[in-house]
PDB file of N, CA and C in Angstrom:
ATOM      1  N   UNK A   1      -6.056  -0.372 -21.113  1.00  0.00           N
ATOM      2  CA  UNK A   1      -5.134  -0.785 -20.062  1.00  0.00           C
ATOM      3  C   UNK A   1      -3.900   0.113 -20.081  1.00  0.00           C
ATOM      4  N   UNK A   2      -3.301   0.461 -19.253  1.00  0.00           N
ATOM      5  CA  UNK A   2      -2.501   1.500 -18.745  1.00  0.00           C
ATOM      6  C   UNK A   2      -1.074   0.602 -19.306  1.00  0.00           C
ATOM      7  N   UNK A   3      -0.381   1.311 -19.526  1.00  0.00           N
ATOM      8  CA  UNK A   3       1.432   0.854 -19.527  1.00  0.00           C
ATOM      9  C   UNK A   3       2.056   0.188 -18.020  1.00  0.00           C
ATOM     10  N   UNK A   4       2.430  -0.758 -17.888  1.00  0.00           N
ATOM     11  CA  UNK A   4       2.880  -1.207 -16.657  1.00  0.00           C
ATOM     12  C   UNK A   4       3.951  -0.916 -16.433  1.00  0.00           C
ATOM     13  N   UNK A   5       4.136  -0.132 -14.865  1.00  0.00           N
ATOM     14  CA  UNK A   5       5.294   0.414 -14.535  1.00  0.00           C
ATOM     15  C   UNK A   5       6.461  -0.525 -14.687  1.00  0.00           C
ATOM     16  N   UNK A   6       7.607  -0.097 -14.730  1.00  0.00           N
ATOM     17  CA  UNK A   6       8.772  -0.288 -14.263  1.00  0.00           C
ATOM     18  C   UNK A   6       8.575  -0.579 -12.813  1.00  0.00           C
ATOM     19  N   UNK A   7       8.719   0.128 -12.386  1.00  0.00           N
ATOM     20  CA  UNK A   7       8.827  -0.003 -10.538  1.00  0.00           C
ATOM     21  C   UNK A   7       8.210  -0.898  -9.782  1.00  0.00           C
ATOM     22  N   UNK A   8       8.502  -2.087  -9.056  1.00  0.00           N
ATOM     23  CA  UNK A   8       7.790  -2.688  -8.875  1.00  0.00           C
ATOM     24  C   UNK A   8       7.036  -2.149  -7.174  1.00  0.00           C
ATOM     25  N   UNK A   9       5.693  -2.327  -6.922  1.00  0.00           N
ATOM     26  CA  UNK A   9       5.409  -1.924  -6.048  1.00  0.00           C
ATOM     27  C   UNK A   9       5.127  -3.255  -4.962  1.00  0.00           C
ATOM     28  N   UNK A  10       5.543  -3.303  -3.886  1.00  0.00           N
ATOM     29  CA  UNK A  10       4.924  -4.249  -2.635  1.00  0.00           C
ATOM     30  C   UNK A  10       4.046  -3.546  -2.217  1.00  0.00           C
ATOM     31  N   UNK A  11       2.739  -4.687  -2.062  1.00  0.00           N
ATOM     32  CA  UNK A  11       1.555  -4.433  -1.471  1.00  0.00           C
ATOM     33  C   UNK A  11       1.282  -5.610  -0.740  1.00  0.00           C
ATOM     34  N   UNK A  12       0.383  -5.365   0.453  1.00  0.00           N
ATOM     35  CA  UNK A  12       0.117  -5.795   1.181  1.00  0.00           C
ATOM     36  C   UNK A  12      -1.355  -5.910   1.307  1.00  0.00           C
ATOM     37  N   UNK A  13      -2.170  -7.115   1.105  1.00  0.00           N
ATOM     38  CA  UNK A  13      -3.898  -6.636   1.456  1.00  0.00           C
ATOM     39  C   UNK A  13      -4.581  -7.094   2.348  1.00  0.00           C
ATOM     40  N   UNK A  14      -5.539  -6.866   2.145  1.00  0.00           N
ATOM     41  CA  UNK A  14      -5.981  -6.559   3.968  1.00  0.00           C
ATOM     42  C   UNK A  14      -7.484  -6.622   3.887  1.00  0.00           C
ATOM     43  N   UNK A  15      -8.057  -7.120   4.493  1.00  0.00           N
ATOM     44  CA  UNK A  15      -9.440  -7.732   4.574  1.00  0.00           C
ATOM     45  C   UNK A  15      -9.961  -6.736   6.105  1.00  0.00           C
ATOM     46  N   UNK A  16     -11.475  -5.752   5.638  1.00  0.00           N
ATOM     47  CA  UNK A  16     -12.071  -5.292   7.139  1.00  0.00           C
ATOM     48  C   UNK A  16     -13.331  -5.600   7.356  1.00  0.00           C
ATOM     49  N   UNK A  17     -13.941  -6.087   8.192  1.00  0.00           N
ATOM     50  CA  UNK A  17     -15.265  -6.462   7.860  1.00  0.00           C
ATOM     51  C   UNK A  17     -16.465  -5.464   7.410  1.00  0.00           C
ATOM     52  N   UNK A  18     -15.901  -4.435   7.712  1.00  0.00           N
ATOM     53  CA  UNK A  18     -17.222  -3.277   6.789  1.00  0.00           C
ATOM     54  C   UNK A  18     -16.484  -3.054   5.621  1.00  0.00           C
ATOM     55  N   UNK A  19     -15.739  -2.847   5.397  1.00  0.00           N
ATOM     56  CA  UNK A  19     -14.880  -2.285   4.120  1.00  0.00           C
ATOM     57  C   UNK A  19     -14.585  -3.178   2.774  1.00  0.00           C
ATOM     58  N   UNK A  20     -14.283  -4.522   3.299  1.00  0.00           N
ATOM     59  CA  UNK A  20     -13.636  -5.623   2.414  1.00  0.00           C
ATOM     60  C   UNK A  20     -12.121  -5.256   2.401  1.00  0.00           C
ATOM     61  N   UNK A  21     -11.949  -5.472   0.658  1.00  0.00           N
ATOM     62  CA  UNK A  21     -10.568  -6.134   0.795  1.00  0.00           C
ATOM     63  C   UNK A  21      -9.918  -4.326   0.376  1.00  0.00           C
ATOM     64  N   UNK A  22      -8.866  -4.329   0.859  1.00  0.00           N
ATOM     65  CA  UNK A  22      -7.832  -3.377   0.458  1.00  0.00           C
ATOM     66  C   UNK A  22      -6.271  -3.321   0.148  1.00  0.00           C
ATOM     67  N   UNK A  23      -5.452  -1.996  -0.302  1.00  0.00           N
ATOM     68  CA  UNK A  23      -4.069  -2.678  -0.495  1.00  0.00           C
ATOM     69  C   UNK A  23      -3.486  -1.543   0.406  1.00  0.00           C
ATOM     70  N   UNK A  24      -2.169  -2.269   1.079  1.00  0.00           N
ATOM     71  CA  UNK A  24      -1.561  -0.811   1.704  1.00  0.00           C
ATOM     72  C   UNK A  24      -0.164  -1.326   0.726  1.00  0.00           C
ATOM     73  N   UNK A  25      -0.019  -0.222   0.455  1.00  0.00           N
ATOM     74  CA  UNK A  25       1.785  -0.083  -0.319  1.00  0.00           C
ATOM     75  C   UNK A  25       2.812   0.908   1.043  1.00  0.00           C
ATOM     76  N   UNK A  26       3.077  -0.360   1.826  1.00  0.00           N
ATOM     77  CA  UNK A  26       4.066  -0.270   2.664  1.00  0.00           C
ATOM     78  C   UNK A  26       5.043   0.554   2.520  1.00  0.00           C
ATOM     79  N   UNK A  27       5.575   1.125   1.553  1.00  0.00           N
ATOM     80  CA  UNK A  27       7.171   2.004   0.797  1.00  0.00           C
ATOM     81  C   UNK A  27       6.684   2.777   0.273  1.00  0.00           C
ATOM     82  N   UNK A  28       5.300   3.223   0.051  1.00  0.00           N
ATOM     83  CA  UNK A  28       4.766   4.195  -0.220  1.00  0.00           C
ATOM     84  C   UNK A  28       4.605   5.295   0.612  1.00  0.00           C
ATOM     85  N   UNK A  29       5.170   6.535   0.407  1.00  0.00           N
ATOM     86  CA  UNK A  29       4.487   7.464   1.556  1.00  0.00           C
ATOM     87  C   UNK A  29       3.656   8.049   0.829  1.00  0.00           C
ATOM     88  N   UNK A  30       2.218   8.886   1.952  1.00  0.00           N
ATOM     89  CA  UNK A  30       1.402   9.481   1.210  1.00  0.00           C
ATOM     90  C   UNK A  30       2.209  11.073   1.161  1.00  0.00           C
ATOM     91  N   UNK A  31       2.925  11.292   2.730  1.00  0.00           N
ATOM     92  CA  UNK A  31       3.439  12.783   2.440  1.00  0.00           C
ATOM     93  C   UNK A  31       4.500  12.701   3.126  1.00  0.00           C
ATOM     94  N   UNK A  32       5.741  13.146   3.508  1.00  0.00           N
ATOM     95  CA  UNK A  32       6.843  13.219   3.827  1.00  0.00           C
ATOM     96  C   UNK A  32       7.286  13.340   5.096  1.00  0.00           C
ATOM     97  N   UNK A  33       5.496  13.889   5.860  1.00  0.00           N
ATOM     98  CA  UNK A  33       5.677  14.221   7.224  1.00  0.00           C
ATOM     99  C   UNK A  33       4.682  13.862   8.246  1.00  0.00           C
ATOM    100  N   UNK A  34       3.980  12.897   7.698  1.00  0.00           N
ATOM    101  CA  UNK A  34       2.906  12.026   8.648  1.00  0.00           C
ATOM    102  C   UNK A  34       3.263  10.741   8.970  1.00  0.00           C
ATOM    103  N   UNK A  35       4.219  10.332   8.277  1.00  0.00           N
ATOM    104  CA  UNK A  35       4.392   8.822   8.632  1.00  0.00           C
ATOM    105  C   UNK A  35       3.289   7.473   7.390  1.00  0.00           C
ATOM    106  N   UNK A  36       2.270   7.961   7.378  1.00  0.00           N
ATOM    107  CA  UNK A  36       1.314   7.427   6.345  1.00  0.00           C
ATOM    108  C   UNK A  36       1.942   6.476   5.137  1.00  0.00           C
ATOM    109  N   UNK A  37       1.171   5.727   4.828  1.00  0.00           N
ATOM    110  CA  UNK A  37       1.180   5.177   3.636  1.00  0.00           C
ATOM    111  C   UNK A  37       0.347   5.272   3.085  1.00  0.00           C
ATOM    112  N   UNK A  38       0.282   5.068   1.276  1.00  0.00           N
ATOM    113  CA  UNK A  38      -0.593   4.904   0.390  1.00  0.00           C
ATOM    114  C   UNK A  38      -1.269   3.367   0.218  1.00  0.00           C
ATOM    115  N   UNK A  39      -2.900   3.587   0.295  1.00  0.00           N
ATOM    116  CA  UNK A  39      -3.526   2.684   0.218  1.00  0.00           C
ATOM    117  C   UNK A  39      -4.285   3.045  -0.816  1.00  0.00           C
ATOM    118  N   UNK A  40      -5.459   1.566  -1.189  1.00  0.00           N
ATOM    119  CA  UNK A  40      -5.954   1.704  -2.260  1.00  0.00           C
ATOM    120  C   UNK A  40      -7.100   0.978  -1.805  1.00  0.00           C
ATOM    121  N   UNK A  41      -8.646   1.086  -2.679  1.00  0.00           N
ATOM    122  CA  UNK A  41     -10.125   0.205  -2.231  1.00  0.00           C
ATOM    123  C   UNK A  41     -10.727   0.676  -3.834  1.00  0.00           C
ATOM    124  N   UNK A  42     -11.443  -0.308  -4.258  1.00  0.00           N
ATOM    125  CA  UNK A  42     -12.190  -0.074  -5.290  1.00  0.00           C
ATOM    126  C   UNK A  42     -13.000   1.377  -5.536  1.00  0.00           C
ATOM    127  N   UNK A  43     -13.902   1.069  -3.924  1.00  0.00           N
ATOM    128  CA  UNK A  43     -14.672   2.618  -3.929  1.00  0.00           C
ATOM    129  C   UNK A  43     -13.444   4.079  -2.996  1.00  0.00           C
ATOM    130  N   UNK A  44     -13.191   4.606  -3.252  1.00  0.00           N
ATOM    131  CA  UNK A  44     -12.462   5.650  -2.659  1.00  0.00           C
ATOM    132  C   UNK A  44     -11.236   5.527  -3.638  1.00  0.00           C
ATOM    133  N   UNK A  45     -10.500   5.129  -4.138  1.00  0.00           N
ATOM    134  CA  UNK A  45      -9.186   4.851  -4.736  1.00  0.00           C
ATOM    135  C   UNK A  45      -8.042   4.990  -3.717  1.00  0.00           C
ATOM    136  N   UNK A  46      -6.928   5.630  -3.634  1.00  0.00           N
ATOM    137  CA  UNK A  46      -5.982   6.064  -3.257  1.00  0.00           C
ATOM    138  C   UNK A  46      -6.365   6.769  -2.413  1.00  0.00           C
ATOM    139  N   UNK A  47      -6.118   6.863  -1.129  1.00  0.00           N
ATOM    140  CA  UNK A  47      -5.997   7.480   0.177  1.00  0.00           C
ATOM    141  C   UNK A  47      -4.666   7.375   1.361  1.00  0.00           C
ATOM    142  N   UNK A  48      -4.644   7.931   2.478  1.00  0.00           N
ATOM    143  CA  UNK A  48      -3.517   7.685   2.965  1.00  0.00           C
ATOM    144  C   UNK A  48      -4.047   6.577   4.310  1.00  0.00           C
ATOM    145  N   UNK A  49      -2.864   6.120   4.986  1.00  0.00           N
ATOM    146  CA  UNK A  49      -3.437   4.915   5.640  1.00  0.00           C
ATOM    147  C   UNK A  49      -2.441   4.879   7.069  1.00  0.00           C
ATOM    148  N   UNK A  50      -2.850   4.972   7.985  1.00  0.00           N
ATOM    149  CA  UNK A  50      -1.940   4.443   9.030  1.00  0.00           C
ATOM    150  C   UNK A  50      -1.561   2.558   9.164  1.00  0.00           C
ATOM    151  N   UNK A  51      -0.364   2.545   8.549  1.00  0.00           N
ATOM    152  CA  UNK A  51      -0.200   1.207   8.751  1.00  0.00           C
ATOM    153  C   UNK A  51      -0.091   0.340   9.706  1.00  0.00           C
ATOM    154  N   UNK A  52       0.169   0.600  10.572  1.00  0.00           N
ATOM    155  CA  UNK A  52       0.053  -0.087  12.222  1.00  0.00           C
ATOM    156  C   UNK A  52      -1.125   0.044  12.486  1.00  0.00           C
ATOM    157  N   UNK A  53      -2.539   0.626  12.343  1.00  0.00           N
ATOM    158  CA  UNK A  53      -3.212   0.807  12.489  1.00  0.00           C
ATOM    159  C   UNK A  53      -4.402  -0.133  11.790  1.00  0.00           C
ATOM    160  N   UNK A  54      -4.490   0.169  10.205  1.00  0.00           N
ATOM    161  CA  UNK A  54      -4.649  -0.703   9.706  1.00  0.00           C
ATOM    162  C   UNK A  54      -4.770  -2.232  10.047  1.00  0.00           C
ATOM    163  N   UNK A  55      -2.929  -2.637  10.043  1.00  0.00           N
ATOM    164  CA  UNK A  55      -2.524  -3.934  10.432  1.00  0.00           C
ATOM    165  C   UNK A  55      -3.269  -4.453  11.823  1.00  0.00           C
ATOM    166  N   UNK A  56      -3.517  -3.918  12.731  1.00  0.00           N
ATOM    167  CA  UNK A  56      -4.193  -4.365  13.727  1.00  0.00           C
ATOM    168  C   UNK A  56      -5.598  -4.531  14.063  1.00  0.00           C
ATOM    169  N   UNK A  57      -6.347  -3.731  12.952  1.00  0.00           N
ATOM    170  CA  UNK A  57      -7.617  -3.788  12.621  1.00  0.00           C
ATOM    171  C   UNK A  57      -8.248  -4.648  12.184  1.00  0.00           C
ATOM    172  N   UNK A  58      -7.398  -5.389  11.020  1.00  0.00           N
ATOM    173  CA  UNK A  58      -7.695  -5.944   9.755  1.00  0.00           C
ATOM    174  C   UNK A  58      -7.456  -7.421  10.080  1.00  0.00           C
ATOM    175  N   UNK A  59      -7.573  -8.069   9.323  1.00  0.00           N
ATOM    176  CA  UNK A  59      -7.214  -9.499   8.995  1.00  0.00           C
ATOM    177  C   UNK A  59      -6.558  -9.826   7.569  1.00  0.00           C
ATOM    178  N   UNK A  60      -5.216 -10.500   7.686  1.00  0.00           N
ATOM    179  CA  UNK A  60      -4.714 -10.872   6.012  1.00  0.00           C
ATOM    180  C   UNK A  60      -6.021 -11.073   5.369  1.00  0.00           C
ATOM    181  N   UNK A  61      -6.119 -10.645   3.982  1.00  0.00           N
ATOM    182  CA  UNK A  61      -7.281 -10.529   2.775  1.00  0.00           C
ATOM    183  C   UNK A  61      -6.743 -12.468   1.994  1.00  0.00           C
ATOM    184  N   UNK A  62      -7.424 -13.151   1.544  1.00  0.00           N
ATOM    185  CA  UNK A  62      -7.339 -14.369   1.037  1.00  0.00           C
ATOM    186  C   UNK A  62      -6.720 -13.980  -0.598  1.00  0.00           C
ATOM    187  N   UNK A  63      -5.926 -14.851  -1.273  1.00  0.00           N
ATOM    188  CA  UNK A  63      -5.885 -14.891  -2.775  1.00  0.00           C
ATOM    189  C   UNK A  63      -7.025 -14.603  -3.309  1.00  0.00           C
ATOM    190  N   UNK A  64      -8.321 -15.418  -3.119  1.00  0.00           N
ATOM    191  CA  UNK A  64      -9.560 -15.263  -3.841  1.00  0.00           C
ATOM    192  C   UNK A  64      -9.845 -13.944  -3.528  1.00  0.00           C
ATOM    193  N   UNK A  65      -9.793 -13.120  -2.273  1.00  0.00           N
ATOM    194  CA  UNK A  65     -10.389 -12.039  -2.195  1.00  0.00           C
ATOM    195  C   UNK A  65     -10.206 -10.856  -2.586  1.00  0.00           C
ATOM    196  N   UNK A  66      -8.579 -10.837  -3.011  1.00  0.00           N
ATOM    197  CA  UNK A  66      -7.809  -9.681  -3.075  1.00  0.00           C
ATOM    198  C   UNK A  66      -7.408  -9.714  -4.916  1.00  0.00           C
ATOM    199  N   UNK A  67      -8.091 -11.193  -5.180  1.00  0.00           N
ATOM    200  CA  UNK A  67      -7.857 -11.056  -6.721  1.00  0.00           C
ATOM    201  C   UNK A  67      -8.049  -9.791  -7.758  1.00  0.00           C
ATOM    202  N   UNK A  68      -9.477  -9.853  -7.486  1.00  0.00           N
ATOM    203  CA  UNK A  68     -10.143  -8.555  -8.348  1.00  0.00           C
ATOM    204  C   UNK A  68      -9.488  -7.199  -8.309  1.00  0.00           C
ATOM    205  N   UNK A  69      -9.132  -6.645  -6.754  1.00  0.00           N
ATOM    206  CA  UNK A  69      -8.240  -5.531  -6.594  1.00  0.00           C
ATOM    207  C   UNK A  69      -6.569  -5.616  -6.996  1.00  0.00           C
ATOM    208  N   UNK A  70      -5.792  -6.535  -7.276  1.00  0.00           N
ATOM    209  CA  UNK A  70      -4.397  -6.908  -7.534  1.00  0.00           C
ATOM    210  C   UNK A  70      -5.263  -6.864  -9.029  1.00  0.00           C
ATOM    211  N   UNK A  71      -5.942  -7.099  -9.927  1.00  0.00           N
ATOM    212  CA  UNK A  71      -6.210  -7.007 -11.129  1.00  0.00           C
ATOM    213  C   UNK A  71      -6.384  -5.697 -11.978  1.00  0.00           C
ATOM    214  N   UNK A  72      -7.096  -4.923 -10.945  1.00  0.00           N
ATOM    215  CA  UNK A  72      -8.015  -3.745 -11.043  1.00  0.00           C
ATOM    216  C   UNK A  72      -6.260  -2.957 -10.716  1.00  0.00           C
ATOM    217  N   UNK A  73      -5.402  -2.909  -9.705  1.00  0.00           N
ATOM    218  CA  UNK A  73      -4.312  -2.043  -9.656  1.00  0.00           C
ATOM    219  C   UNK A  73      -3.377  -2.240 -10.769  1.00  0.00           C
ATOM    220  N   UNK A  74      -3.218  -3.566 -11.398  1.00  0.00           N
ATOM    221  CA  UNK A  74      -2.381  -4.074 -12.412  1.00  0.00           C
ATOM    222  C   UNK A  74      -3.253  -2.970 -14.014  1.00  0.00           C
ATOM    223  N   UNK A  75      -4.052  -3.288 -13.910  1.00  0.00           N
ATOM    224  CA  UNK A  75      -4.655  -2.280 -15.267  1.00  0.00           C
ATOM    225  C   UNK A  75      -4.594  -1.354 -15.274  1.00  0.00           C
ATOM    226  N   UNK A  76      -4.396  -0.317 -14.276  1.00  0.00           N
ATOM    227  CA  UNK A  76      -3.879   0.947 -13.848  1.00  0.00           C
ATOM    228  C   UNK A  76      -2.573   1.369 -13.953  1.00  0.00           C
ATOM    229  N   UNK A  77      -1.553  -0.457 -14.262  1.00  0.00           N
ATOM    230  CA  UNK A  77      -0.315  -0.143 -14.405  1.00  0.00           C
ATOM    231  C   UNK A  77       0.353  -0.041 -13.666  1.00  0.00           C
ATOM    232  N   UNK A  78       0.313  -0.169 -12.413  1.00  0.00           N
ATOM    233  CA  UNK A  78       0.778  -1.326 -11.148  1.00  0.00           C
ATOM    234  C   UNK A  78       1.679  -2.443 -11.570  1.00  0.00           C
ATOM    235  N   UNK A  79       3.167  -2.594 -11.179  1.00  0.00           N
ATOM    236  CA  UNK A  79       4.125  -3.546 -11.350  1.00  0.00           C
ATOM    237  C   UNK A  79       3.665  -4.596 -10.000  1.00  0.00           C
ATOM    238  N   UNK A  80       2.902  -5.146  -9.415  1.00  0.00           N
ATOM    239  CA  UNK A  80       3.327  -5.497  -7.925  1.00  0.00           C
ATOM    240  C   UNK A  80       3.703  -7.055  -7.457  1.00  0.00           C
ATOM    241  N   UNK A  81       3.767  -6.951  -6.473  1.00  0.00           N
ATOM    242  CA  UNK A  81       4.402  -8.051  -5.618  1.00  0.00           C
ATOM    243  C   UNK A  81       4.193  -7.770  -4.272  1.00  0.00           C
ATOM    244  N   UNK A  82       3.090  -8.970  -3.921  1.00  0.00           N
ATOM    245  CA  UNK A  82       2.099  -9.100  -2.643  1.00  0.00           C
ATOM    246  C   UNK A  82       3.240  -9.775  -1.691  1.00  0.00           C
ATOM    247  N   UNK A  83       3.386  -8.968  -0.902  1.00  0.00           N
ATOM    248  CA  UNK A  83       4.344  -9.373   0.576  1.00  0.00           C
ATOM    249  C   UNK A  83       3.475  -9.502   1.535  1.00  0.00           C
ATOM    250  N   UNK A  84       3.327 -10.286   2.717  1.00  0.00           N
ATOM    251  CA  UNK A  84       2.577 -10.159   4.240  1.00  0.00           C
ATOM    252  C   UNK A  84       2.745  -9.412   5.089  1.00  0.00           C
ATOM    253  N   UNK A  85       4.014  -8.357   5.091  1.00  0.00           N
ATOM    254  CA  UNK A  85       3.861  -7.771   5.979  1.00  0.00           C
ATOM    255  C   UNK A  85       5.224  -6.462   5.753  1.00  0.00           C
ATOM    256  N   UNK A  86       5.604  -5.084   6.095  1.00  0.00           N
ATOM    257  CA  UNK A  86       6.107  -3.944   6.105  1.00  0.00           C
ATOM    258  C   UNK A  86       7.473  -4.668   7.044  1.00  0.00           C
ATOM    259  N   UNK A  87       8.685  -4.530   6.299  1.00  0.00           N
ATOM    260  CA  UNK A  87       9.644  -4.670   7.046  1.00  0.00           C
ATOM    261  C   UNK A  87      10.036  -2.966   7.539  1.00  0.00           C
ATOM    262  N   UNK A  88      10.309  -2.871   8.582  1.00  0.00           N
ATOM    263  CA  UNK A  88      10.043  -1.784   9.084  1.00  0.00           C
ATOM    264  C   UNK A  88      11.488  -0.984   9.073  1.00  0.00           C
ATOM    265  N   UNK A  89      12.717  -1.759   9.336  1.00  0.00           N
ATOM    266  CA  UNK A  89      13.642  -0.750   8.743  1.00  0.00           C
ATOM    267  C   UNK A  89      13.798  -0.065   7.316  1.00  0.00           C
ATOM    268  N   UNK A  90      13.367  -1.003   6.065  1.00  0.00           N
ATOM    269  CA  UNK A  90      13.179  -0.972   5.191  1.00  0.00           C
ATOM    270  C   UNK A  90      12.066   0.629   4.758  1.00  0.00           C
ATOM    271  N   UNK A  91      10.940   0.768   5.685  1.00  0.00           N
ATOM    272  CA  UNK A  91      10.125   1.913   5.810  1.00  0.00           C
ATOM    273  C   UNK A  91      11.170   2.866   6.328  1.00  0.00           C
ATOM    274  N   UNK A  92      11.822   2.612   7.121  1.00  0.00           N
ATOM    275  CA  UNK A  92      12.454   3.540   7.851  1.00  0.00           C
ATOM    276  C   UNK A  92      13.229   4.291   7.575  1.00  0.00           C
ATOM    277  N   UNK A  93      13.830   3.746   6.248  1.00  0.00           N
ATOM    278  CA  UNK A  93      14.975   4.317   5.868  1.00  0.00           C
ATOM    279  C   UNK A  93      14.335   4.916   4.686  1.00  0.00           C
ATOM    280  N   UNK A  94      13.407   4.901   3.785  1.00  0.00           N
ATOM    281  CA  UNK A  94      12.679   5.775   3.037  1.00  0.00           C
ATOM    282  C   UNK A  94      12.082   6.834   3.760  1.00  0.00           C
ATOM    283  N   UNK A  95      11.120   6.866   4.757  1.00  0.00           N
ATOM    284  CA  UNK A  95      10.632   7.751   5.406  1.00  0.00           C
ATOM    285  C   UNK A  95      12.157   8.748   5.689  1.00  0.00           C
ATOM    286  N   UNK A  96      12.895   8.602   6.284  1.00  0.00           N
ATOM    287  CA  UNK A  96      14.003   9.220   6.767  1.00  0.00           C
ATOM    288  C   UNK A  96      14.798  10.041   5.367  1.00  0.00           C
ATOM    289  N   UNK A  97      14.930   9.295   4.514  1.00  0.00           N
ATOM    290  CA  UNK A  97      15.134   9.912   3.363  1.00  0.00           C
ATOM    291  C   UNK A  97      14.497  11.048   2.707  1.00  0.00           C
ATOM    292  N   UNK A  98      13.328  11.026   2.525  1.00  0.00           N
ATOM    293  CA  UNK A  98      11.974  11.970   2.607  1.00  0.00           C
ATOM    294  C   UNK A  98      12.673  12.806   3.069  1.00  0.00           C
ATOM    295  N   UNK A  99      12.380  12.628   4.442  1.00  0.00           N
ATOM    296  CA  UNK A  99      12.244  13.967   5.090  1.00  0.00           C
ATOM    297  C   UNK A  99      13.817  14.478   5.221  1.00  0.00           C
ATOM    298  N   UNK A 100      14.638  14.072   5.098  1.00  0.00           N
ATOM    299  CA  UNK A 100      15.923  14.591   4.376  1.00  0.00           C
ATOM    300  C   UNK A 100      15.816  15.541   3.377  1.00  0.00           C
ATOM    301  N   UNK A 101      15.407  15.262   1.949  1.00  0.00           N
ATOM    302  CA  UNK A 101      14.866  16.000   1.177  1.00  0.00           C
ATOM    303  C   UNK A 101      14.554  17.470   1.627  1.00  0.00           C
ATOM    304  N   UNK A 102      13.385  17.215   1.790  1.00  0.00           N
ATOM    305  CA  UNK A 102      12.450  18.730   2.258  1.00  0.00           C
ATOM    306  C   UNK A 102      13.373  19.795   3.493  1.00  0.00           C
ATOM    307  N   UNK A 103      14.173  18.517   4.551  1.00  0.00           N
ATOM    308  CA  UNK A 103      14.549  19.647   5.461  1.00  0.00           C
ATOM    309  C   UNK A 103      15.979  20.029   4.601  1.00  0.00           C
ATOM    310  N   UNK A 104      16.263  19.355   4.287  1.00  0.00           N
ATOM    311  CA  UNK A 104      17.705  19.827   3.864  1.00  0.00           C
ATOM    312  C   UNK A 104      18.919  18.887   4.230  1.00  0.00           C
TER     313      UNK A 104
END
């Protein structure tokens, strides 16, 4: 079992009917200049995710369903804390930060 971060991460999961259950980490970016977030699925691991996209696809994932994956990210060393949904200024102002960074 991995060392558990410090940092705590919000995740959000998400139920698709071909896919099952998944996590999007809302405050996660995947890169600085797509807008994306980091998601997670048993098979594929870590990928990037359009979250509005996602969110409209999907259906909230159940406690029972999303157990195994909130378990499986925690042993990896995952701090988290399951929220329902991306407060969006909150994204906004990280994304914006980002890309502060890189441009200057």
């Amino acid at each position: 079992m991995a060392n558990k971060d410090k940092h705590i991460t919000e995740v959000v999961f998400r139920h698709d009917k071909v896919y099952g259950v998944f996590a999007l980490f809302p405050y996660e970016l995947y890169n600085n200049f797509s807008g994306s977030v980091m998601s997670y699925a048993h098979v594929g691991q870590h990928c990037a995710a359009n979250y509005n996209g996602c969110i409209k696809s999907t259906r909230p994932a159940t406690e029972d369903e999303y157990k195994s994956l909130f378990n499986e990210l925690e042993s990896i060393g995952y701090n988290l804390k399951v929220i329902k949904r991306q407060n969006f200024q909150k994204y906004f102002k990280i994304y914006r930060s980002a890309k502060a960074k890189i441009l200057g």
